[in-house]
N, C-alpha and C. Protein backbone atom coordinates (compact mmCIF):
# COMPACT_ATOMS: atom_id res chain seq x y z
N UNK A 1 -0.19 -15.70 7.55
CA UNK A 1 0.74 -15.70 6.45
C UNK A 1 -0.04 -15.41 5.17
N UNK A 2 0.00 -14.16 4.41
CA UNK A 2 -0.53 -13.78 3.35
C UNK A 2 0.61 -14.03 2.40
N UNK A 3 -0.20 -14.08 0.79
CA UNK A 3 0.68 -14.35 0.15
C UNK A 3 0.59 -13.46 -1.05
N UNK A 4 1.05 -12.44 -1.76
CA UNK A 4 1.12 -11.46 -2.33
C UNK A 4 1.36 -12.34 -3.85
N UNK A 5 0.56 -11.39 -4.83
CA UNK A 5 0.84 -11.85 -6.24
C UNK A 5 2.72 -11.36 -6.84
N UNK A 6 2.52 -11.67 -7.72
CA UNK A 6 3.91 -11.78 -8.19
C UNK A 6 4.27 -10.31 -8.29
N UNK A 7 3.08 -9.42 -9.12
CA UNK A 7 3.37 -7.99 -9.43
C UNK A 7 3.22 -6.97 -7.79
N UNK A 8 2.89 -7.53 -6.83
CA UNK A 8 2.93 -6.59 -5.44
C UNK A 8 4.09 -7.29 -4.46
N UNK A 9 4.53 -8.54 -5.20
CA UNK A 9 5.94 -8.93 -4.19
C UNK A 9 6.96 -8.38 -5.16
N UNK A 10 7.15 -8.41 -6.20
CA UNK A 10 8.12 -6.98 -6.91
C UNK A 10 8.10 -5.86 -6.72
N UNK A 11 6.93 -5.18 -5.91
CA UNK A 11 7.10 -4.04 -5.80
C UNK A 11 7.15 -3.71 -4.16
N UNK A 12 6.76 -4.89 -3.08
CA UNK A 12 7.49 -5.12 -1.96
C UNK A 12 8.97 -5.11 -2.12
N UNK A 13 9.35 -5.92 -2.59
CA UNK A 13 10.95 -5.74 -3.08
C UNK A 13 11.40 -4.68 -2.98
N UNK A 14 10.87 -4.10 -4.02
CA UNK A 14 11.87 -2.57 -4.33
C UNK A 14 11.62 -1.59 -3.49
N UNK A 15 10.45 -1.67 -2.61
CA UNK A 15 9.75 -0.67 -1.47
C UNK A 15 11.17 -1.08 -0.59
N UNK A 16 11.05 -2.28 -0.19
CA UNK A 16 12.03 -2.41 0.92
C UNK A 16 14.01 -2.41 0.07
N UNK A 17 13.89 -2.74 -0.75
CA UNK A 17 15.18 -1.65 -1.34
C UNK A 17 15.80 -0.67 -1.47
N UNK A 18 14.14 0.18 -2.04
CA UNK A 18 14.73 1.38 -1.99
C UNK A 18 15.13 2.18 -0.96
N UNK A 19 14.52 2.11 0.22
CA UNK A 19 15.28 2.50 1.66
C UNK A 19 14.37 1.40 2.84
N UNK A 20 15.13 1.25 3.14
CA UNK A 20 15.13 0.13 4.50
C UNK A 20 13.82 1.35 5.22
N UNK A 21 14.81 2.48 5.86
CA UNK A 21 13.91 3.32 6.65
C UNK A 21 12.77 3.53 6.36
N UNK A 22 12.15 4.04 4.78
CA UNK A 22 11.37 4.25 4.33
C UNK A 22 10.23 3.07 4.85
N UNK A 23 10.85 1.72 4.32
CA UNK A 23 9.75 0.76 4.38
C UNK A 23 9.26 0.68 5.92
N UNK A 24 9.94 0.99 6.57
CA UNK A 24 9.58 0.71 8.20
C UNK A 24 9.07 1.36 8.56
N UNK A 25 9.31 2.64 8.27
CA UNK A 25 8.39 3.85 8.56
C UNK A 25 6.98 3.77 8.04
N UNK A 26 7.05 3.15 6.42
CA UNK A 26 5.49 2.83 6.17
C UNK A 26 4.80 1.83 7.07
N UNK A 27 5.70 1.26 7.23
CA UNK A 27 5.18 -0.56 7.67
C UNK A 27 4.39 0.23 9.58
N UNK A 28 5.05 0.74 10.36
CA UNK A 28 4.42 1.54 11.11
C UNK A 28 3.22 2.61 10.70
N UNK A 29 3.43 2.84 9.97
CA UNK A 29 2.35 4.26 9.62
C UNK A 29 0.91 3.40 9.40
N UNK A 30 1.19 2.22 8.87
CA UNK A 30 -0.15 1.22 8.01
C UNK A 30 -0.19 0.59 9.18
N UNK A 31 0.64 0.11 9.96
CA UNK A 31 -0.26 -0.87 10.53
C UNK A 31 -0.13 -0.47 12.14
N UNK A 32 0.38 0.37 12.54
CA UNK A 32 0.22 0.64 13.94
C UNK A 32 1.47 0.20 14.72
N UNK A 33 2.26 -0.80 14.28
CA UNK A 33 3.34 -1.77 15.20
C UNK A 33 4.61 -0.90 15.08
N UNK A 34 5.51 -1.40 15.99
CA UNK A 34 6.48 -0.37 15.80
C UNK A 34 7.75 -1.56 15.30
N UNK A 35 7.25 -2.28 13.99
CA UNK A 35 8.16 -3.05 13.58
C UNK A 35 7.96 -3.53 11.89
N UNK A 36 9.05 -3.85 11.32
CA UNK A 36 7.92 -4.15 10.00
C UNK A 36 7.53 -5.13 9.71
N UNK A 37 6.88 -5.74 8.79
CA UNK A 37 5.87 -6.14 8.04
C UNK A 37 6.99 -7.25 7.66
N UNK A 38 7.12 -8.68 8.26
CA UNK A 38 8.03 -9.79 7.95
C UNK A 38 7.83 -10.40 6.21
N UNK A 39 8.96 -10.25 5.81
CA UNK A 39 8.84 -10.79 3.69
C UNK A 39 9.25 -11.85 4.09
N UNK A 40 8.86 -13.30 4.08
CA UNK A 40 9.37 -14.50 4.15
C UNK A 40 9.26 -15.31 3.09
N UNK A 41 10.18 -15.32 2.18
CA UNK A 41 10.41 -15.78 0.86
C UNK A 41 10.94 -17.31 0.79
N UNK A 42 11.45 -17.75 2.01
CA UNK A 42 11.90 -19.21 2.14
C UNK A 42 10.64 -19.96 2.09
N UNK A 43 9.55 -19.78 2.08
CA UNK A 43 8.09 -21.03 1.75
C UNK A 43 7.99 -21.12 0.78
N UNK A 44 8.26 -22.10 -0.32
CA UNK A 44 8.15 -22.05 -1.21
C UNK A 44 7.43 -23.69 -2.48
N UNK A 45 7.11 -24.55 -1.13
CA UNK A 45 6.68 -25.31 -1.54
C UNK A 45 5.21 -25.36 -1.81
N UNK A 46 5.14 -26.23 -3.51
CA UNK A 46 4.05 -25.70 -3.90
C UNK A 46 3.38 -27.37 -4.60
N UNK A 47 4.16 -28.15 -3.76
CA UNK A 47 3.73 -29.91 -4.29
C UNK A 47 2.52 -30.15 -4.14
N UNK A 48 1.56 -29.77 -2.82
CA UNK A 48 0.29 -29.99 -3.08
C UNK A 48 -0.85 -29.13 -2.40
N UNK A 49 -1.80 -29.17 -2.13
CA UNK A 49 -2.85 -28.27 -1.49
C UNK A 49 -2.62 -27.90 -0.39
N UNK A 50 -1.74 -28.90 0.63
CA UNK A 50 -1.74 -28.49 2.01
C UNK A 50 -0.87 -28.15 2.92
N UNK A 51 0.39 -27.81 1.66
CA UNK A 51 1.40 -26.92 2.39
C UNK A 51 1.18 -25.45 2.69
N UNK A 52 1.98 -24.82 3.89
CA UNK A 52 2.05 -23.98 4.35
C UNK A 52 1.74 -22.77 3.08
N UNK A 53 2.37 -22.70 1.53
CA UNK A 53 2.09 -21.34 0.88
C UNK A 53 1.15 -22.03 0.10
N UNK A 54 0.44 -22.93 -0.16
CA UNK A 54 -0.43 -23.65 -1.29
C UNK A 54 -1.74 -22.56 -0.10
N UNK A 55 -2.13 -23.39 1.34
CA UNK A 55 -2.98 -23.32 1.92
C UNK A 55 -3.30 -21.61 1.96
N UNK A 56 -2.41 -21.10 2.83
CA UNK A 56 -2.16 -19.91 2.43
C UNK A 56 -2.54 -18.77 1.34
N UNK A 57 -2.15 -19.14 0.29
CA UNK A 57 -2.52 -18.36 -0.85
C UNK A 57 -3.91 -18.85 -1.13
N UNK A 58 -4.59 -19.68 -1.02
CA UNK A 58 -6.34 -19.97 -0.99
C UNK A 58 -6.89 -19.04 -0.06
N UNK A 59 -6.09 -18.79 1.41
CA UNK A 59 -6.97 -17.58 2.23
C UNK A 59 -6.81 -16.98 2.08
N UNK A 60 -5.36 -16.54 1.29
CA UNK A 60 -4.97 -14.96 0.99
C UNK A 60 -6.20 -14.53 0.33
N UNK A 61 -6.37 -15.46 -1.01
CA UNK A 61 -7.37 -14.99 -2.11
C UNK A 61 -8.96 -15.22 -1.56
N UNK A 62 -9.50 -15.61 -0.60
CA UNK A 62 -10.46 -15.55 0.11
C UNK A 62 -10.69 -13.97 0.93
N UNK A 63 -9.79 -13.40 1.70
CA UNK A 63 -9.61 -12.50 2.37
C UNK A 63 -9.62 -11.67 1.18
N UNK A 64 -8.53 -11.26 0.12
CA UNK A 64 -8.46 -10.81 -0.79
C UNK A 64 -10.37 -10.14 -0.88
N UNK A 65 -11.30 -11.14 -2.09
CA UNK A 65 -12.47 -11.33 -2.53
C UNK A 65 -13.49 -10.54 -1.01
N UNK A 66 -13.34 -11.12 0.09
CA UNK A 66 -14.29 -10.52 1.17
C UNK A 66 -13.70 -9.15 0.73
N UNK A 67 -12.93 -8.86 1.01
CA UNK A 67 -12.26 -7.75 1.32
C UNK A 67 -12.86 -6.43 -0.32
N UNK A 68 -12.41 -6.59 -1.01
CA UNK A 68 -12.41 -5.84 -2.03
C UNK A 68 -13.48 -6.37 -3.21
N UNK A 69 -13.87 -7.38 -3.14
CA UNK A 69 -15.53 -8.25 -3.85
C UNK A 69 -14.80 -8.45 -5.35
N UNK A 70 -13.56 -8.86 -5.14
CA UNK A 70 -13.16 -8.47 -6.94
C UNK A 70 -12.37 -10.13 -6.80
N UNK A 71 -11.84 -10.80 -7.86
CA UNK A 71 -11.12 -11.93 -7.85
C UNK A 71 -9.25 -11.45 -7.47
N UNK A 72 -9.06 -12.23 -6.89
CA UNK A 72 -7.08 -11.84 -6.09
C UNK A 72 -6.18 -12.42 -7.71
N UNK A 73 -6.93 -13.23 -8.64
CA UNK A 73 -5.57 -14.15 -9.38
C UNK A 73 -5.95 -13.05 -10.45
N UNK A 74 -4.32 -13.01 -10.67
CA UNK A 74 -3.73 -11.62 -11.88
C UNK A 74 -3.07 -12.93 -12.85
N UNK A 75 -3.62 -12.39 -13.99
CA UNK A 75 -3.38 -13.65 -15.17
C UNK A 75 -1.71 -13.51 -15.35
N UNK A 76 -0.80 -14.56 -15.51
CA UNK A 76 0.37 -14.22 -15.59
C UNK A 76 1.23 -14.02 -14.38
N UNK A 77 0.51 -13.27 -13.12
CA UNK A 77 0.97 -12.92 -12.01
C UNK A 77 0.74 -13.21 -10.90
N UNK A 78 0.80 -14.94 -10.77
CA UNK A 78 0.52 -15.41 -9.44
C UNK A 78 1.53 -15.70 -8.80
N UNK A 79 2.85 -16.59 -9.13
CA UNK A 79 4.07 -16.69 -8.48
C UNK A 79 5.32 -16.94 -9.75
N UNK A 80 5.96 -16.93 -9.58
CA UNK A 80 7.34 -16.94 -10.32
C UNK A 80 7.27 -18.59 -10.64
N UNK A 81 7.58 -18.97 -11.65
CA UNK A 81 8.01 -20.65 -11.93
C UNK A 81 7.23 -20.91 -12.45
């Protein structure tokens, strides 16, 4: 369960808005599966360190950092609230 900053889950949004097909077709093209890429927006508890999107968004931004050597938190644009 990755957890996307605020400014790449707005633009997940509108990817999968703007055509359903489109996004599926990407969501195959990127990742090989012949299904897409699950948006699960119902996690949303954020009371303390060791819920499901708290924990989460610490490995996102771990994976993030291995991955690209740069910091994942966008000032302003970590989650909505």
């Amino acid at each position: 369960f990755l957890v996307p900053t605020y400014q790449i889950d707005l633009m997940w949004h509108s990817h999968m808005l703007g055509s359903i097909d489109s996004y599926v077709q990407d969501c195959e093209s990127i990742t090989g599966l012949t299904s897409m890429i699950d948006h699960d927006d119902s996690v949303t508890d954020r009371s303390n360190t060791e819920t499901k999107l708290m924990s989460s968004t610490e490995r996102t931004k771990q994976l993030w950092t291995e991955t690209f050597e740069e910091s994942y938190v966008v000032s302003g644009g970590m989650y909505r609230g």
